[in-house]
N, C-alpha and C. Protein backbone atom coordinates (compact mmCIF):
# COMPACT_ATOMS: atom_id res chain seq x y z
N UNK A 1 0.81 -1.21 0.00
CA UNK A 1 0.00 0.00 0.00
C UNK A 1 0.84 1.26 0.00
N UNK A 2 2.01 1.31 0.81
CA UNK A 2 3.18 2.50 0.65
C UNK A 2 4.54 2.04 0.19
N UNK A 3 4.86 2.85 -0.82
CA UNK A 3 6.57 2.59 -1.18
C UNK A 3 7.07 3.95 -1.11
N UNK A 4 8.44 3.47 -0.12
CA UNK A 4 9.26 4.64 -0.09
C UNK A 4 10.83 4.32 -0.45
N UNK A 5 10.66 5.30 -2.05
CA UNK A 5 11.86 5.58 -2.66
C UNK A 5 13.02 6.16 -2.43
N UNK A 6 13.77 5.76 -2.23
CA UNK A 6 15.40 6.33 -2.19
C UNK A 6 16.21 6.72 -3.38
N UNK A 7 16.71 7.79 -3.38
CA UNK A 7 17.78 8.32 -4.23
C UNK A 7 19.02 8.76 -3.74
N UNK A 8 19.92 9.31 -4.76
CA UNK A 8 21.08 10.16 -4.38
C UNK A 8 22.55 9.80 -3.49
N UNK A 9 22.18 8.15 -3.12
CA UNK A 9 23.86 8.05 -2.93
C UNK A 9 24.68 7.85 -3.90
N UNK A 10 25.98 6.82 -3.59
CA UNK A 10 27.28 7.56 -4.31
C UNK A 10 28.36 7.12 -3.55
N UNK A 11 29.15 7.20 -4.75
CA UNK A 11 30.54 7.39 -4.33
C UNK A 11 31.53 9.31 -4.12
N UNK A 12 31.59 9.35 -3.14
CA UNK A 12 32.05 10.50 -2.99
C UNK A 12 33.06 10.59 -2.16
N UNK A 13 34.52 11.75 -2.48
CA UNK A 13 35.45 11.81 -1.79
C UNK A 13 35.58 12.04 -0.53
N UNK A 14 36.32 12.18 0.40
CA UNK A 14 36.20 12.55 1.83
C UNK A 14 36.04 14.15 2.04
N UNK A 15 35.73 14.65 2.70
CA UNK A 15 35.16 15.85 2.77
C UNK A 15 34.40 16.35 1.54
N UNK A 16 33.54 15.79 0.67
CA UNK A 16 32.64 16.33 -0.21
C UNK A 16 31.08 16.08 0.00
N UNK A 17 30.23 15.94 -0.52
CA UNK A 17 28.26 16.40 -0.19
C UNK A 17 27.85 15.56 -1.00
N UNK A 18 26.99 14.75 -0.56
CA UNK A 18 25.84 14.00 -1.04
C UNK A 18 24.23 14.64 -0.56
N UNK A 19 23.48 14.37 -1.26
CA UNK A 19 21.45 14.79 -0.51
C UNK A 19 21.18 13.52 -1.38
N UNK A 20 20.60 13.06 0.05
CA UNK A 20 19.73 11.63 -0.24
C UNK A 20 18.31 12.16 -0.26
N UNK A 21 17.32 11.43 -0.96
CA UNK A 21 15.68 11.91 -1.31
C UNK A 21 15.38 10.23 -0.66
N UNK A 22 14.28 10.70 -0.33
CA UNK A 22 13.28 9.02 0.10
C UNK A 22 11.80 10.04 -0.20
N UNK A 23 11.09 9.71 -1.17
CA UNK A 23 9.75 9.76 -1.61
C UNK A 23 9.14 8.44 -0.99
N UNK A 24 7.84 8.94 -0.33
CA UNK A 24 6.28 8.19 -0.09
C UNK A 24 5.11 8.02 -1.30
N UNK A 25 4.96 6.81 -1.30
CA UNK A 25 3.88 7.09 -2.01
C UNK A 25 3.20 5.61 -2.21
N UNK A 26 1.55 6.06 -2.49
CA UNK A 26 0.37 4.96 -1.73
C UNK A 26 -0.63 5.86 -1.08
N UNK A 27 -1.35 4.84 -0.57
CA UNK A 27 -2.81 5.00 0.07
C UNK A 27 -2.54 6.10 1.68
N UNK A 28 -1.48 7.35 1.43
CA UNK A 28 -1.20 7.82 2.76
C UNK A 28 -2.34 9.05 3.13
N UNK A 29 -2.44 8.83 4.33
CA UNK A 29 -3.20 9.48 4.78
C UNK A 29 -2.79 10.76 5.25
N UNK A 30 -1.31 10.52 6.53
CA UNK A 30 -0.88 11.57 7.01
C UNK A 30 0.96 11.06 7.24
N UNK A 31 1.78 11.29 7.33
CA UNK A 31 3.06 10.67 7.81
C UNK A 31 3.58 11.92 8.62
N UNK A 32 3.92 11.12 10.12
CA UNK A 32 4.37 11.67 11.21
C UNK A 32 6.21 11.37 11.27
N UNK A 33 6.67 10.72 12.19
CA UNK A 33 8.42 11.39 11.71
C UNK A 33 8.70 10.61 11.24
N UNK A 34 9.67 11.35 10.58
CA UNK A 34 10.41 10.75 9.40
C UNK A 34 12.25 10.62 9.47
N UNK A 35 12.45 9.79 9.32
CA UNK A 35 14.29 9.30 9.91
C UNK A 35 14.82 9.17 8.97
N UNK A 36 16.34 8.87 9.15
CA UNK A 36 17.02 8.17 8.05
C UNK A 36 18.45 7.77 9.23
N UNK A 37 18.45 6.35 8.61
CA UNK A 37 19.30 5.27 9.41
C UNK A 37 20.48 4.81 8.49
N UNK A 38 21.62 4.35 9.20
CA UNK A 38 22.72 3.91 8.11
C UNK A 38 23.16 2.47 8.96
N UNK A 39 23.48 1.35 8.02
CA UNK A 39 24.44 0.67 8.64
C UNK A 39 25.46 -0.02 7.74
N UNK A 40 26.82 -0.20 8.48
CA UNK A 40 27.70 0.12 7.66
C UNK A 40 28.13 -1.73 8.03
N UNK A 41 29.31 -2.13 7.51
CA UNK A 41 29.50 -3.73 6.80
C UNK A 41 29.96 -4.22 8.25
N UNK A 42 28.97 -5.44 8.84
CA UNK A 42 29.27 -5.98 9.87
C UNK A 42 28.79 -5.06 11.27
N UNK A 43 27.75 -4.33 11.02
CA UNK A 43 28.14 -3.42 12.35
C UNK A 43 25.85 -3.27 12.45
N UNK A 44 25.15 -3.03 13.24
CA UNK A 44 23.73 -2.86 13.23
C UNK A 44 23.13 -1.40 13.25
N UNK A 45 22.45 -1.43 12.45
CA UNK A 45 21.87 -0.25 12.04
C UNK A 45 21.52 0.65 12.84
N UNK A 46 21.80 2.18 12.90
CA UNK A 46 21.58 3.31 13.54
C UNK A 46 20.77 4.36 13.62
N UNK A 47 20.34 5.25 14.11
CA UNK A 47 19.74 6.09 13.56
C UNK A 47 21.09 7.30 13.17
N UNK A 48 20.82 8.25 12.36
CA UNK A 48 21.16 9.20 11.85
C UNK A 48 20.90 10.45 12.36
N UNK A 49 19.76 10.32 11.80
CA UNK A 49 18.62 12.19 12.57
C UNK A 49 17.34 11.78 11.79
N UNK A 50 16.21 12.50 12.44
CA UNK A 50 14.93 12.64 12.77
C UNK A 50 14.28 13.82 12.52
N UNK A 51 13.27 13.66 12.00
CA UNK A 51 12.30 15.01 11.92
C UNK A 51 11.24 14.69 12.45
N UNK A 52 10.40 16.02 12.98
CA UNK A 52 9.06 15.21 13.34
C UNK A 52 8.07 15.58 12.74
N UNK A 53 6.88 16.17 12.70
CA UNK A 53 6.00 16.16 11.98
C UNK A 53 6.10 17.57 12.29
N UNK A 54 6.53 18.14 13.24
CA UNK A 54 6.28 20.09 13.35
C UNK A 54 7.45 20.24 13.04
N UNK A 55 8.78 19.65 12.48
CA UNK A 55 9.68 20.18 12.32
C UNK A 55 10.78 19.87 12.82
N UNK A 56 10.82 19.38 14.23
CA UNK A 56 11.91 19.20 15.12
C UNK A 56 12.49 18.33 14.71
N UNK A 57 14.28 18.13 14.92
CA UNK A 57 15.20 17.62 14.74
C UNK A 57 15.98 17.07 15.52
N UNK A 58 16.66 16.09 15.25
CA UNK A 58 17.52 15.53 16.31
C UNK A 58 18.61 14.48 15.59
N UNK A 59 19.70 14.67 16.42
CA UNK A 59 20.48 13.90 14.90
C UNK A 59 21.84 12.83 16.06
N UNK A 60 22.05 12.06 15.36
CA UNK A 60 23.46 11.25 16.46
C UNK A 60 24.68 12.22 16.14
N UNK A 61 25.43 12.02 17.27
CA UNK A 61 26.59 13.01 17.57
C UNK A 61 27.31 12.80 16.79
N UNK A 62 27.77 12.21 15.71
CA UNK A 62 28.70 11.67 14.98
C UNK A 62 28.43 12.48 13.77
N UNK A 63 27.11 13.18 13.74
CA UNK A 63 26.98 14.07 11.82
C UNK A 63 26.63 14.92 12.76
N UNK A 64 26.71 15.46 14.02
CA UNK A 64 26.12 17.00 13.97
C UNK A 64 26.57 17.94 13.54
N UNK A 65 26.25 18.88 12.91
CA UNK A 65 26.79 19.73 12.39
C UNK A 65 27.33 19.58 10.87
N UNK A 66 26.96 17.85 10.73
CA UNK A 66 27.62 18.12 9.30
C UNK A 66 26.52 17.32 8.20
N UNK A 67 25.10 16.93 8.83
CA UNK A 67 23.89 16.60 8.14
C UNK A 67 23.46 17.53 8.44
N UNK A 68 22.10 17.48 7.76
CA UNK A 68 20.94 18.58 7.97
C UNK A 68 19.73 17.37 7.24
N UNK A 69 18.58 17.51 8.04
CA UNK A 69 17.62 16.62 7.67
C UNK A 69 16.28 17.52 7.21
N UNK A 70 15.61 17.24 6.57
CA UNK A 70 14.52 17.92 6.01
C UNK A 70 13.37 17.55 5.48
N UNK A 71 12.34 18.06 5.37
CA UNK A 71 10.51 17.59 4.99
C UNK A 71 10.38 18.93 3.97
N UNK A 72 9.42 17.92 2.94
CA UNK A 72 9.10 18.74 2.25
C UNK A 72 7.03 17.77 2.18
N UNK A 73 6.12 18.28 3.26
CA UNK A 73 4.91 17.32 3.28
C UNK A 73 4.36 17.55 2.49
N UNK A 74 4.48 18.08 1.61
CA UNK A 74 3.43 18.53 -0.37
C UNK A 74 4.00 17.29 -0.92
N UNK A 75 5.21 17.03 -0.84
CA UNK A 75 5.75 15.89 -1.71
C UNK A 75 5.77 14.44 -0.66
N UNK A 76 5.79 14.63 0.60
CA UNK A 76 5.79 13.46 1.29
C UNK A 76 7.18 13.08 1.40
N UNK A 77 8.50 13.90 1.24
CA UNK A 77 9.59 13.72 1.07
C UNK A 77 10.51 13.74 2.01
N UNK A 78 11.79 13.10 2.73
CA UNK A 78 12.23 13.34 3.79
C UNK A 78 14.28 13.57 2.86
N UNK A 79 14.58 14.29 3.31
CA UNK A 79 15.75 14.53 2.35
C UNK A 79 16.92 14.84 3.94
N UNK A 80 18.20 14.20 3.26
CA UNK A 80 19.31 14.53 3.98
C UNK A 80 20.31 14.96 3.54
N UNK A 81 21.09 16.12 3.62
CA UNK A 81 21.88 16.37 3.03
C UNK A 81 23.26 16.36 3.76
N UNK A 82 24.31 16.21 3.54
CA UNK A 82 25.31 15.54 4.17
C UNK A 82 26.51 16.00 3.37
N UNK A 83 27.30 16.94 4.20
CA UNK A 83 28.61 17.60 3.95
C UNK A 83 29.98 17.51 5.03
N UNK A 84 30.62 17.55 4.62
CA UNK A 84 31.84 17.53 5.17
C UNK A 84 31.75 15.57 5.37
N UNK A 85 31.72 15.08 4.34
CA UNK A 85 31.88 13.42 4.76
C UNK A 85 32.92 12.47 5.04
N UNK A 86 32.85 11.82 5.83
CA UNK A 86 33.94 11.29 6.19
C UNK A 86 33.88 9.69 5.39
N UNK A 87 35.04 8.96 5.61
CA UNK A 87 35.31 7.55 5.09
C UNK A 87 34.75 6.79 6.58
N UNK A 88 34.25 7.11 7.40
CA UNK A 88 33.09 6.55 8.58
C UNK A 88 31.77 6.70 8.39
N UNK A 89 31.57 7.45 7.23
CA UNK A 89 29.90 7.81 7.01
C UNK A 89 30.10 6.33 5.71
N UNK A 90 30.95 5.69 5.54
CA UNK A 90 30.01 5.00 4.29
C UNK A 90 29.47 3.91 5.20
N UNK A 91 28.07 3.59 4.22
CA UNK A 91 27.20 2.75 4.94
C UNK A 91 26.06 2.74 3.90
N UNK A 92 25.04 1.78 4.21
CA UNK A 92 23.72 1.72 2.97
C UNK A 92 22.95 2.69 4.49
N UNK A 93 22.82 3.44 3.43
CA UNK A 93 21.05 4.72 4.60
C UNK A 93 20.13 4.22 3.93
N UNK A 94 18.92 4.09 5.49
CA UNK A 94 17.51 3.78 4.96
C UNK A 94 16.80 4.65 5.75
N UNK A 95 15.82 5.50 4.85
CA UNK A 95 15.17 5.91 4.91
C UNK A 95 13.65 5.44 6.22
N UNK A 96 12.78 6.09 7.15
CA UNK A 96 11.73 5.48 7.71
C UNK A 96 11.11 6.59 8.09
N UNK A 97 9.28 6.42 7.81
CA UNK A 97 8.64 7.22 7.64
C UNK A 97 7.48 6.26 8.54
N UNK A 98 6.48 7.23 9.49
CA UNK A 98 5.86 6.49 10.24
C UNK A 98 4.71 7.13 9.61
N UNK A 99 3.65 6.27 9.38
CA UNK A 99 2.74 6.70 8.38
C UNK A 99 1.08 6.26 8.96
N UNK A 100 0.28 7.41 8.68
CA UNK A 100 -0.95 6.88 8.68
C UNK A 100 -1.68 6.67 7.55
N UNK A 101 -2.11 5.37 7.31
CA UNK A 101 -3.14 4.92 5.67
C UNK A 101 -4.52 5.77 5.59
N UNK A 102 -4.91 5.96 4.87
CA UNK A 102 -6.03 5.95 4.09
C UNK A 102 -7.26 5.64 4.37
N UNK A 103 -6.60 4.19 4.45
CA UNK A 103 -7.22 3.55 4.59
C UNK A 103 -7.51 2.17 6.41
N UNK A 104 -6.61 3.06 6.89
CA UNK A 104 -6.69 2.54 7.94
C UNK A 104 -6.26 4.08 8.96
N UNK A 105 -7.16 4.60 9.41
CA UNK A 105 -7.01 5.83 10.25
C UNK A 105 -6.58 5.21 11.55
N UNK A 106 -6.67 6.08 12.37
CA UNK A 106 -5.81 6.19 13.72
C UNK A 106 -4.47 5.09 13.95
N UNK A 107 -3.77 4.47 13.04
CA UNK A 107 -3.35 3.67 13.68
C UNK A 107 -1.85 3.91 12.65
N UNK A 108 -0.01 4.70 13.21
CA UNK A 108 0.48 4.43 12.48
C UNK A 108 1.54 2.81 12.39
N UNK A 109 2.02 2.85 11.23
CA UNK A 109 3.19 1.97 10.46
C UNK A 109 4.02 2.78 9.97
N UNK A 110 5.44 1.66 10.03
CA UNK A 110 6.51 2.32 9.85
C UNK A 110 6.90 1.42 9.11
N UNK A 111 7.45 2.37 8.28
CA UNK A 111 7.60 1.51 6.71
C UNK A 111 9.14 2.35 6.35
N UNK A 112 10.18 0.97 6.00
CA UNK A 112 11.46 1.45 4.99
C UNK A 112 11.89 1.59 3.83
N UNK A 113 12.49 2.36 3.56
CA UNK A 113 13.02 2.31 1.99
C UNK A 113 13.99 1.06 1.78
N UNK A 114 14.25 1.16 0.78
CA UNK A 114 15.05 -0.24 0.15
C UNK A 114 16.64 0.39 0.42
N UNK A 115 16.98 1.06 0.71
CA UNK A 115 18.52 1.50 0.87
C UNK A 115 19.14 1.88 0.12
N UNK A 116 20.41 3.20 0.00
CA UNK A 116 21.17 3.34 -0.70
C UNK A 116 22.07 3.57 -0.27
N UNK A 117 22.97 3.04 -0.81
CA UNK A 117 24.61 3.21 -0.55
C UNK A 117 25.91 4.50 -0.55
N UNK A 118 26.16 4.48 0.36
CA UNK A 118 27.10 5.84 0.55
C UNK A 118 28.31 5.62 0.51
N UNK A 119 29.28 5.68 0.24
CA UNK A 119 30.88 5.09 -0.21
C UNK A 119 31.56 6.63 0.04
N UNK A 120 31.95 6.49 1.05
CA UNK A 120 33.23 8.29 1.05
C UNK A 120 34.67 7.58 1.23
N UNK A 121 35.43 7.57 -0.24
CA UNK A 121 36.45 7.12 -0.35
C UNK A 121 37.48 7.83 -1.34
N UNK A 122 38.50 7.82 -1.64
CA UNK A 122 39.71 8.76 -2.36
C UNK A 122 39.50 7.73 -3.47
C-alpha cells in the first residue's frame, strides 16, 4: 500500500556532499516522523537524525553539524543532506517514515526504503 523511494547516494570523496531523497507514495493518509538510518558492513543499524512532523530535529553526535535533515509534506519527502563526509559515514542509509493509511485511520506503520549506498572514499 506505501513505497518509499530512495535516491542520491554515491561514491564520494572525503570531505565532499551527497542529498539523499526518500519519496512516499500509496494510500497515505498523514506521515508523522520521518528518519534516516545507516548501517555500515558488519556493524547494526543506527539512527542518523529525525524530523518530526512540526519540524523538530535531532540527529546522532557523529553528523552533527555536518547533516541537515529535512521535509518537504506537499511531496511526502524526507531529504538529507550531508557535507563535510567522512570515510566513517560510508554505509547503505535507509530511509523510515511512520505513516498513517487511508485507509486505515488512527493507527500508524513504519515503513522502509530499500537503501542506498554511501561510499566516502579517495
Amino acid at each position: 500500500q506505501v513505497q518509499l523511494v530512495e535516491s542520491g547516494g554515491g561514491l564520494v570523496q572525503p570531505g565532499g556532499s551527497l542529498r539523499l531523497s526518500c519519496a512516499a507514495s500509496g494510500s497515505i493518509f498523514s506521515i508523522y516522523a520521518m528518519g534516516w538510518y545507516r548501517q555500515a558492513p558488519g556493524k547494526q543499524r543506527d539512527l542518523v537524525a529525525v524530523i518530526s512532523s512540526g519540524g523538530s530535529t535531532d540527529y546522532a553526535d557523529s553528523v552533527k553539524g555536518r547533516f541537515t535533515i529535512s521535509r518537504d509534506n506537499a511531496k511526502n519527502t524526507v531529504y538529507l543532506q550531508m557535507n563535510s563526509l567522512k570515510p566513517e559515514d560510508t554505509a547503505v542509509y535507509y530511509c523510515n517514515m511512520n505513516i498513517e493509511l487511508a485507509t486505515m485511520r488512527r493507527v500508524q506503520f513504519r515503513y522502509w526504503g530499500q537503501g542506498t549506498l554511501v561510499t566516502v572514499s579517495e
